[in-house]
C-alpha atoms as a PDB file:
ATOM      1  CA  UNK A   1      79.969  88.939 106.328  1.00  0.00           C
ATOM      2  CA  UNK A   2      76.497  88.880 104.877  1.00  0.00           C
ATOM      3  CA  UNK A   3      75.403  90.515 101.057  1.00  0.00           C
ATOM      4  CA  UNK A   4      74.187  93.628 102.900  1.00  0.00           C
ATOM      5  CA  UNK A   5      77.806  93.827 104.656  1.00  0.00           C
ATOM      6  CA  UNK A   6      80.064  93.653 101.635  1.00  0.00           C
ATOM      7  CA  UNK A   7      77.386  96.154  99.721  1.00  0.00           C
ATOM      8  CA  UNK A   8      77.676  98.553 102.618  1.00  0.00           C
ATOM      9  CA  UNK A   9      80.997  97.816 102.082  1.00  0.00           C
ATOM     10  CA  UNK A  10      80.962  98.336  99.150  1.00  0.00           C
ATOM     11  CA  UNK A  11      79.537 101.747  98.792  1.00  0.00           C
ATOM     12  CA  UNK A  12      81.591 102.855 101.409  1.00  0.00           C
ATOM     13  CA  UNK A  13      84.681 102.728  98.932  1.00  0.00           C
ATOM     14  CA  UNK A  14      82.607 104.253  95.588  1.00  0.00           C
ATOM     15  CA  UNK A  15      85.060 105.770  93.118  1.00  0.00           C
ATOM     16  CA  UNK A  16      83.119 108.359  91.116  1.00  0.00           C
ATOM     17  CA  UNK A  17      85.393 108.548  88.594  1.00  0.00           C
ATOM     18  CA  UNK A  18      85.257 105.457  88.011  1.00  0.00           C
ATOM     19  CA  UNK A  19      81.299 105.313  88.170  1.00  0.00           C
ATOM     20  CA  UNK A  20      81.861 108.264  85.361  1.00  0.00           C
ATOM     21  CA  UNK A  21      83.907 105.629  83.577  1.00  0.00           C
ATOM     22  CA  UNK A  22      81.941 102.715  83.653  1.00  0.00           C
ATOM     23  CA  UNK A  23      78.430 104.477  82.906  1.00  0.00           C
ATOM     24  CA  UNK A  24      80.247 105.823  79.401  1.00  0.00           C
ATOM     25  CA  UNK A  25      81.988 102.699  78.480  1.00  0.00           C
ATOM     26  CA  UNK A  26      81.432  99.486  81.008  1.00  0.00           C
ATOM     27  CA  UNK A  27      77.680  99.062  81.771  1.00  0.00           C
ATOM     28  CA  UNK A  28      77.395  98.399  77.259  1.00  0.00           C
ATOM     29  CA  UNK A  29      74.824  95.084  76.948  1.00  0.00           C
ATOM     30  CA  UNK A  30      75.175  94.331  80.732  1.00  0.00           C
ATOM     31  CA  UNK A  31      72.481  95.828  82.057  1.00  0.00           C
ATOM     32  CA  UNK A  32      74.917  96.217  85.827  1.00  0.00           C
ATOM     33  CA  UNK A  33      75.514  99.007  88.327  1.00  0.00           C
ATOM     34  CA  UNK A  34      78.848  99.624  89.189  1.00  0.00           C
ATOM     35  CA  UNK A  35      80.421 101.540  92.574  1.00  0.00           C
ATOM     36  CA  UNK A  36      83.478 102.151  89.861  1.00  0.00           C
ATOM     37  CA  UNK A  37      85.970 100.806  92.262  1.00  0.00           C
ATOM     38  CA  UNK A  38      89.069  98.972  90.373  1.00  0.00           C
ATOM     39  CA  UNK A  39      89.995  95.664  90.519  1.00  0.00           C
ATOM     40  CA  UNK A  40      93.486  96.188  92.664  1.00  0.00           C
ATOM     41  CA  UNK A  41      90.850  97.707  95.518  1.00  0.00           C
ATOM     42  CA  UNK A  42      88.529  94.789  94.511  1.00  0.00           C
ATOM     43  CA  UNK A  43      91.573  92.476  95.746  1.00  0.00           C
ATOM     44  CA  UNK A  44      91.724  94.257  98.632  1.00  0.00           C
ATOM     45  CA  UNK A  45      88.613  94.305  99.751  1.00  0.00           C
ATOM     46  CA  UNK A  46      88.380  90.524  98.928  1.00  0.00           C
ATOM     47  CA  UNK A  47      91.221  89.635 101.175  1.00  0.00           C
ATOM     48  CA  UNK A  48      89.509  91.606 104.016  1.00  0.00           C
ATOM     49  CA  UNK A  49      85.867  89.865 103.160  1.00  0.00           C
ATOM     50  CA  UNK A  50      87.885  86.441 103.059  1.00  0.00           C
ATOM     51  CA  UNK A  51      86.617  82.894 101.654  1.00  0.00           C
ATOM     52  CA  UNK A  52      82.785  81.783 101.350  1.00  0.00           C
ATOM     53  CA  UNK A  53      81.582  80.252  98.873  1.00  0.00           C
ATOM     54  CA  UNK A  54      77.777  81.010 100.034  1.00  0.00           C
ATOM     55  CA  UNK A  55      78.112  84.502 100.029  1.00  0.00           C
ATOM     56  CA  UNK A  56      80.163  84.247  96.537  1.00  0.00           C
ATOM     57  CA  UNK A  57      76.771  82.737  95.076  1.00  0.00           C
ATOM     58  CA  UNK A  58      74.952  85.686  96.698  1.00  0.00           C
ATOM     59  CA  UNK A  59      76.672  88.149  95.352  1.00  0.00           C
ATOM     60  CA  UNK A  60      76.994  86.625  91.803  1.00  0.00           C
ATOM     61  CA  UNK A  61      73.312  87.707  91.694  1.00  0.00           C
ATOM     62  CA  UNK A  62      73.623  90.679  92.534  1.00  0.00           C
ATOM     63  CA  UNK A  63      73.349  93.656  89.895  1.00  0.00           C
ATOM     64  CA  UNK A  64      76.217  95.691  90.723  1.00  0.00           C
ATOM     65  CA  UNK A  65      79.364  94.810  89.016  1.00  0.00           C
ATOM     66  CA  UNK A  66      81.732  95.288  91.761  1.00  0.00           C
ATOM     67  CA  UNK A  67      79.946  92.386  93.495  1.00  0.00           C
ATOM     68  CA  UNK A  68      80.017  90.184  91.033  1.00  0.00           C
ATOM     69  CA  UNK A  69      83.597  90.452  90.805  1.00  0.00           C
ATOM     70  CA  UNK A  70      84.485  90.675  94.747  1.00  0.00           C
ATOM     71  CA  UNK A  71      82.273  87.328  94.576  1.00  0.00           C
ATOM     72  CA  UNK A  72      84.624  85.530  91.940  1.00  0.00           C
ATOM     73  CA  UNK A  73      87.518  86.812  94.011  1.00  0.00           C
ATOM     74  CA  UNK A  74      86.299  85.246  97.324  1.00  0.00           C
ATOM     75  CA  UNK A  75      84.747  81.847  96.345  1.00  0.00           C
ATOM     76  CA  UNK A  76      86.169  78.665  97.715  1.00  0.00           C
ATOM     77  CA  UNK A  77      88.457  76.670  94.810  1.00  0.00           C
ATOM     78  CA  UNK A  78      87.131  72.913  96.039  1.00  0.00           C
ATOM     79  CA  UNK A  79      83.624  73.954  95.744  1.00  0.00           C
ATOM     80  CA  UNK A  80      82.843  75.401  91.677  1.00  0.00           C
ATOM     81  CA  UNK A  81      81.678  72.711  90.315  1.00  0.00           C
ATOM     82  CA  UNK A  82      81.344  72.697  85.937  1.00  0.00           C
ATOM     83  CA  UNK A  83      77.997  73.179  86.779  1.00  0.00           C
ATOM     84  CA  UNK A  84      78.677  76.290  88.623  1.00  0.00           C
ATOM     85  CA  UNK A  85      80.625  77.495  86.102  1.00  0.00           C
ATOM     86  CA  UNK A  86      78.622  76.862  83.248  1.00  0.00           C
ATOM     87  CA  UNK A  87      75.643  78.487  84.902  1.00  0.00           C
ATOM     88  CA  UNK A  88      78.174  81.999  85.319  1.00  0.00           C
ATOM     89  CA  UNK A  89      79.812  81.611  82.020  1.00  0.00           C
ATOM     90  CA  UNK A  90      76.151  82.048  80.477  1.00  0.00           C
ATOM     91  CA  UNK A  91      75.717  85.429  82.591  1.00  0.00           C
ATOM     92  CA  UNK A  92      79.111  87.010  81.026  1.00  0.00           C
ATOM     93  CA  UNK A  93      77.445  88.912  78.499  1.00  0.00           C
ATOM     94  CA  UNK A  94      78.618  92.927  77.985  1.00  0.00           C
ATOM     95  CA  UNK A  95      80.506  94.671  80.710  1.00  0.00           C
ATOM     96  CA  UNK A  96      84.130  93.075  81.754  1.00  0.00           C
ATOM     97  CA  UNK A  97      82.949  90.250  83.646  1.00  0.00           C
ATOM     98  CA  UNK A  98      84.601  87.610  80.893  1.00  0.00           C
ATOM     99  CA  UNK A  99      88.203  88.953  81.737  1.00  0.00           C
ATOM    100  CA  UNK A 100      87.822  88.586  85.225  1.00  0.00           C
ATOM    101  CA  UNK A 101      85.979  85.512  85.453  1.00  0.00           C
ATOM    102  CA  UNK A 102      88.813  83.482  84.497  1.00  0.00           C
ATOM    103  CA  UNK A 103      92.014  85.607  84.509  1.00  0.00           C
ATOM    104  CA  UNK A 104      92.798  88.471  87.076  1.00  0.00           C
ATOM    105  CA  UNK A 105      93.601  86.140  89.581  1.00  0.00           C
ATOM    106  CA  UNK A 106      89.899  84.849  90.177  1.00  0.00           C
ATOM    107  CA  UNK A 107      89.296  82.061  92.058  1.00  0.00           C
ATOM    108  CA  UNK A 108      87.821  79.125  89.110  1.00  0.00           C
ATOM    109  CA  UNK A 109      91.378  79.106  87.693  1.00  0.00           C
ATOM    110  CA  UNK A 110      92.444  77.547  91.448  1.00  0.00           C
ATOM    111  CA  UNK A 111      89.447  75.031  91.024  1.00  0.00           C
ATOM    112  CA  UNK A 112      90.035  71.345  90.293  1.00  0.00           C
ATOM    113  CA  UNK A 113      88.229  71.048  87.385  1.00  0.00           C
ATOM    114  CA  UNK A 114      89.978  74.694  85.740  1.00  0.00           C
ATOM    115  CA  UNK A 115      92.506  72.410  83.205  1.00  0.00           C
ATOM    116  CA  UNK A 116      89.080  70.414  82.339  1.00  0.00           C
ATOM    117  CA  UNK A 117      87.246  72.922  81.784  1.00  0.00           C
ATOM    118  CA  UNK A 118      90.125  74.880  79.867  1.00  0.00           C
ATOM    119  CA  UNK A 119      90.443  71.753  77.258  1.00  0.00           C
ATOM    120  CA  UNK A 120      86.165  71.781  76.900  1.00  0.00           C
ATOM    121  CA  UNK A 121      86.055  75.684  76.510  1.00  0.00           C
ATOM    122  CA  UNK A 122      88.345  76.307  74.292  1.00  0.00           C
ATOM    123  CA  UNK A 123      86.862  73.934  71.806  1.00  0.00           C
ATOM    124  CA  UNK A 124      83.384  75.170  72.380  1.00  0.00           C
ATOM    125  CA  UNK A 125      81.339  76.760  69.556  1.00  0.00           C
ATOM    126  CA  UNK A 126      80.913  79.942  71.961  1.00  0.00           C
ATOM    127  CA  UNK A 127      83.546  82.473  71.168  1.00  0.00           C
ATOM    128  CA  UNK A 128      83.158  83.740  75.112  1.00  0.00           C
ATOM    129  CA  UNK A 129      83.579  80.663  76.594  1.00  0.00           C
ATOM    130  CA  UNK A 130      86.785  80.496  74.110  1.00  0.00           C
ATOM    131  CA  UNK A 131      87.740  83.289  75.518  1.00  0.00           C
ATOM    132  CA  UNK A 132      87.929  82.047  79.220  1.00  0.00           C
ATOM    133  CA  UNK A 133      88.923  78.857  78.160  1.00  0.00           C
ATOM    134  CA  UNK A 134      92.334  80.474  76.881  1.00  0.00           C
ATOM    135  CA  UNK A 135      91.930  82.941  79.745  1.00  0.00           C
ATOM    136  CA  UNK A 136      92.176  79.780  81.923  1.00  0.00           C
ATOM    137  CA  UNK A 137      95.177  78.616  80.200  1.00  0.00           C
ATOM    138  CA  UNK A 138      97.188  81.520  80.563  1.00  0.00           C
ATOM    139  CA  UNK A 139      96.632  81.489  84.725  1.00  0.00           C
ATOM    140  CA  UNK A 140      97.043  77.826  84.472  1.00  0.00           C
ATOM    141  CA  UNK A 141     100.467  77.816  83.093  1.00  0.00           C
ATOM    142  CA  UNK A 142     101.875  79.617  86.103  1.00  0.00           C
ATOM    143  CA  UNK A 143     100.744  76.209  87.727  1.00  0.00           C
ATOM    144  CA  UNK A 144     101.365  72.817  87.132  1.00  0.00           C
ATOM    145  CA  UNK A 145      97.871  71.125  86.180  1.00  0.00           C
ATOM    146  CA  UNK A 146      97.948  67.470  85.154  1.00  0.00           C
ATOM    147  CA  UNK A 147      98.137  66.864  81.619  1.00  0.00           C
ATOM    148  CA  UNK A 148      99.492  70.512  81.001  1.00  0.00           C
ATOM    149  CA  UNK A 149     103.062  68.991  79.801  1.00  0.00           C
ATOM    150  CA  UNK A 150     105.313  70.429  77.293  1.00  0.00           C
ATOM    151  CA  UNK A 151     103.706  68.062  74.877  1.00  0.00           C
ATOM    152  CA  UNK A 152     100.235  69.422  75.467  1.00  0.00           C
ATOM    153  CA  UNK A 153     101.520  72.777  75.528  1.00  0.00           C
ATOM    154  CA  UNK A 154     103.630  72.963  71.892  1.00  0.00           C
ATOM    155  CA  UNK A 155     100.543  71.568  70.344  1.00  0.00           C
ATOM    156  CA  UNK A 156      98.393  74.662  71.558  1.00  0.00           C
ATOM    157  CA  UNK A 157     101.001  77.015  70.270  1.00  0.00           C
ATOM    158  CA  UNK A 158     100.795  75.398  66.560  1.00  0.00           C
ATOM    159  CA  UNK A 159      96.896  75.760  67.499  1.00  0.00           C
ATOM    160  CA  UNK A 160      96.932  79.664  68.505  1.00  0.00           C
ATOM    161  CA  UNK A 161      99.408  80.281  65.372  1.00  0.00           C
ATOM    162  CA  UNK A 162      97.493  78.881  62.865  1.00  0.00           C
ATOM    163  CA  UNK A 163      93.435  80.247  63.948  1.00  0.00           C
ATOM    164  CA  UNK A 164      94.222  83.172  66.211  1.00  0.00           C
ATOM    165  CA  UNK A 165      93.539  85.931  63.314  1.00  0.00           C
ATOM    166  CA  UNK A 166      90.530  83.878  61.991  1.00  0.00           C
ATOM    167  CA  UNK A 167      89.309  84.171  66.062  1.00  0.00           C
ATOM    168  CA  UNK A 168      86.533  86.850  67.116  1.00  0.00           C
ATOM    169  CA  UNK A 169      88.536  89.700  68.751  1.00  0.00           C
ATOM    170  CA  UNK A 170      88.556  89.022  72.793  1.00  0.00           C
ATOM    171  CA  UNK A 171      89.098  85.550  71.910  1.00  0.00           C
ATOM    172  CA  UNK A 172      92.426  86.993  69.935  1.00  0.00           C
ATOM    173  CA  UNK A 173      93.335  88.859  72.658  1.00  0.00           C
ATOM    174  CA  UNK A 174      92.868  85.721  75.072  1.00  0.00           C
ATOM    175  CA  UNK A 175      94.594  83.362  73.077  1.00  0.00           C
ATOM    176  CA  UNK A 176      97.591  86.041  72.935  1.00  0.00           C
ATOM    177  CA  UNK A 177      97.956  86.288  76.497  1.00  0.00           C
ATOM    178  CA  UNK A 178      97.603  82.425  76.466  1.00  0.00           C
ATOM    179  CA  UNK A 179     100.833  82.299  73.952  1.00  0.00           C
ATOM    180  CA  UNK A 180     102.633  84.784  76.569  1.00  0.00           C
ATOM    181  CA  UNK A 181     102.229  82.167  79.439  1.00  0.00           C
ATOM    182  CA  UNK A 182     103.337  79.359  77.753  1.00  0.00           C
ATOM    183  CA  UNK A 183     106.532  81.523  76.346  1.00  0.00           C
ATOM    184  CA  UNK A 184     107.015  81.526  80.107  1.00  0.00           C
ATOM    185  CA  UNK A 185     107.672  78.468  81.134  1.00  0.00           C
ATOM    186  CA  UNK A 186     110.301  76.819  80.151  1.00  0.00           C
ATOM    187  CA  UNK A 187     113.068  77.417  77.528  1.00  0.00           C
ATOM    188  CA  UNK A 188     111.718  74.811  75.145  1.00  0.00           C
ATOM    189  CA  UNK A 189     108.605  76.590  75.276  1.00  0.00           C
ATOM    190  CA  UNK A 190     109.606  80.005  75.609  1.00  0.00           C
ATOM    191  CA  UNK A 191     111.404  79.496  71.810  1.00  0.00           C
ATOM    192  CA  UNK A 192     108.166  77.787  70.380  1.00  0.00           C
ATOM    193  CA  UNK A 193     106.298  80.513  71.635  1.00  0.00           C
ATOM    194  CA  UNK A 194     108.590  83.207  70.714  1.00  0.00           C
ATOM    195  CA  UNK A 195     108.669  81.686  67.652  1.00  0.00           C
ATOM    196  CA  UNK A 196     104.729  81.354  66.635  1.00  0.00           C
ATOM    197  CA  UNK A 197     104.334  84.892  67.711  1.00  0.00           C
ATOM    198  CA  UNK A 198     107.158  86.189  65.615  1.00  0.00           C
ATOM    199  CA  UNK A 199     105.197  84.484  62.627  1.00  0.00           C
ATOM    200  CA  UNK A 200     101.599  85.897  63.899  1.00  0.00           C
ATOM    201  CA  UNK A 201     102.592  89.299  64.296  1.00  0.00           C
ATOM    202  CA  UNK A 202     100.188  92.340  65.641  1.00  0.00           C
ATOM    203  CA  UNK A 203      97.213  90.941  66.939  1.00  0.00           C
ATOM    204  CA  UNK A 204      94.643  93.748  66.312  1.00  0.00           C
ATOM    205  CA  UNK A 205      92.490  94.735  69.167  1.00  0.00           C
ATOM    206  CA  UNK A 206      89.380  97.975  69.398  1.00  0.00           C
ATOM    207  CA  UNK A 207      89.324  99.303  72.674  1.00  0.00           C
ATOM    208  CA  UNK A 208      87.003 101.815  71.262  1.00  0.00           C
ATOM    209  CA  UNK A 209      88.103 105.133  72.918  1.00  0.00           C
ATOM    210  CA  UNK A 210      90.539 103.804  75.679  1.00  0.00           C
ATOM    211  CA  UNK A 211      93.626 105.009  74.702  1.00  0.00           C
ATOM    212  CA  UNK A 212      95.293 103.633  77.776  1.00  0.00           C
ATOM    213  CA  UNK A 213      94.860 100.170  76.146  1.00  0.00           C
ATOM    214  CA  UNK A 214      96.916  98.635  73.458  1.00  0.00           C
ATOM    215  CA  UNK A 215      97.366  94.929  72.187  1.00  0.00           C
ATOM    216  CA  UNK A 216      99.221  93.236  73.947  1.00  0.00           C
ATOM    217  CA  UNK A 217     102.783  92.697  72.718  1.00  0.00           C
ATOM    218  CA  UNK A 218     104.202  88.809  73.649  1.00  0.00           C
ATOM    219  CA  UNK A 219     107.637  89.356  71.069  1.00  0.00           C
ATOM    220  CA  UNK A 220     108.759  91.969  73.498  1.00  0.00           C
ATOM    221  CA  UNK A 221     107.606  90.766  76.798  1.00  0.00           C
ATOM    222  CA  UNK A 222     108.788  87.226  75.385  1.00  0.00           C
ATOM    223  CA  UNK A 223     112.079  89.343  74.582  1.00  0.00           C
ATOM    224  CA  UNK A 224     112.870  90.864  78.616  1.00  0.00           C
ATOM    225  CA  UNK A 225     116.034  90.458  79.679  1.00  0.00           C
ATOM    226  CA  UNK A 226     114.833  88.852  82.703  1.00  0.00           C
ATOM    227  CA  UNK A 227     113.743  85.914  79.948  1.00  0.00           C
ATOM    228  CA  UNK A 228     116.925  85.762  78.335  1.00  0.00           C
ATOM    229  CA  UNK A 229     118.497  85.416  81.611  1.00  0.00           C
ATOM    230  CA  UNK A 230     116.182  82.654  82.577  1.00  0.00           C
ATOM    231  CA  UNK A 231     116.444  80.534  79.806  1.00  0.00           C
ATOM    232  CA  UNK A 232     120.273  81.324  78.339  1.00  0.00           C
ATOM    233  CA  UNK A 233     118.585  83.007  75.429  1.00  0.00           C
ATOM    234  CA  UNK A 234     121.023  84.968  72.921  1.00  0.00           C
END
């Protein structure tokens, strides 16, 4: 397909209540059109556009949202480069670009260099780069990157326990999803987790006036019986 196709496309599947939605809340400091089309039929349409990374950096520049996103979705994992993806991370400014970019099943947490650039960003003096770098970590721990042992892992939960309600807020709620991941994967893990987020407690989030949204609780996700199961908890 070619930029013109997957706009056609595009437009072809405009949701208009969700063009309703995103000119009251999502279009705030981004200065980006939107067809309102969610991210579930984003996936979809992905899948049908398949893999390029050419048209990916096409429709990066474009100034509707929905491209942008469909373009993370469909970009090839051997070819971001950090220099890709520090060019994008500087362009993730308002809108809900930042969540995408490096969670929601987007295509730079398959990259090579996504544990790299995890370590870098989530040390960096930019809270939204913080924010995908933990972002990265939570889709990463569904892998197996090397150097993300249990070692590696324990020392980022004393990390997230100890700053995570000193953080800016998305960064919070990154770092919480993060802790979730980790509390995931093993049973060692699972009890530091469980642990550290017993001793955080609510992590406070403003979703302004979405009242579908609330903070995201790891206790009781870490809690499911389909956990307890896994790892012989009591």
């Amino acid at each position: 397909m070619k930029k013109s196709d997957v706009l056609k496309l595009l437009k072809e599947n405009a949701n208009e209540r969700g063009i309703a939605h995103w000119n009251k809340r999502g279009q705030k400091d981004s200065n980006l059109k939107s067809y309102g089309i969610g991210l579930t039929q984003l996936r979809k349409l992905a899948k049908q556009i398949g893999r390029d990374h050419e048209l990916a950096m096409q429709l990066w520049k474009s100034d509707y949202y929905d491209a942008k996103v469909v373009g993370l979705l469909i970009d090839e994992p051997k070819k971001i480069t950090k220099e890709q993806a520090e060019r994008q991370v500087e362009d993730l400014r308002g809108g809900y670009l930042t969540h995408v970019f490096a969670s929601c099943d987007a295509t730079l947490a398959k990259a090579p260099i996504a544990f790299e650039l995890a370590c870098e960003w989530i040390d960096h003096d930019d809270p939204i780069r913080r924010q995908c770098g933990y972002g990265l970590i939570y889709e990463l721990t569904k892998k197996k990157p090397k150097g993300m042992d249990d070692a590696f892992l324990l020392a980022l939960v004393d990390r997230i326990r100890a700053e995570i309600h000193d953080e800016q807020m998305w960064v919070r709620e990154s770092m919480n999803t993060a802790l979730m991941g980790i509390g995931k994967r093993n049973k060692r893990l699972h009890q530091a987790a469980l642990k550290a987020a017993k001793a955080i407690g609510r992590v406070d989030i403003d979703y302004g006036d979405d009242n579908s949204c609330e903070p995201l609780n790891v206790i009781k996700h870490l809690n499911s019986d389909h956990l307890k199961k896994k790892f012989g908890a009591a």
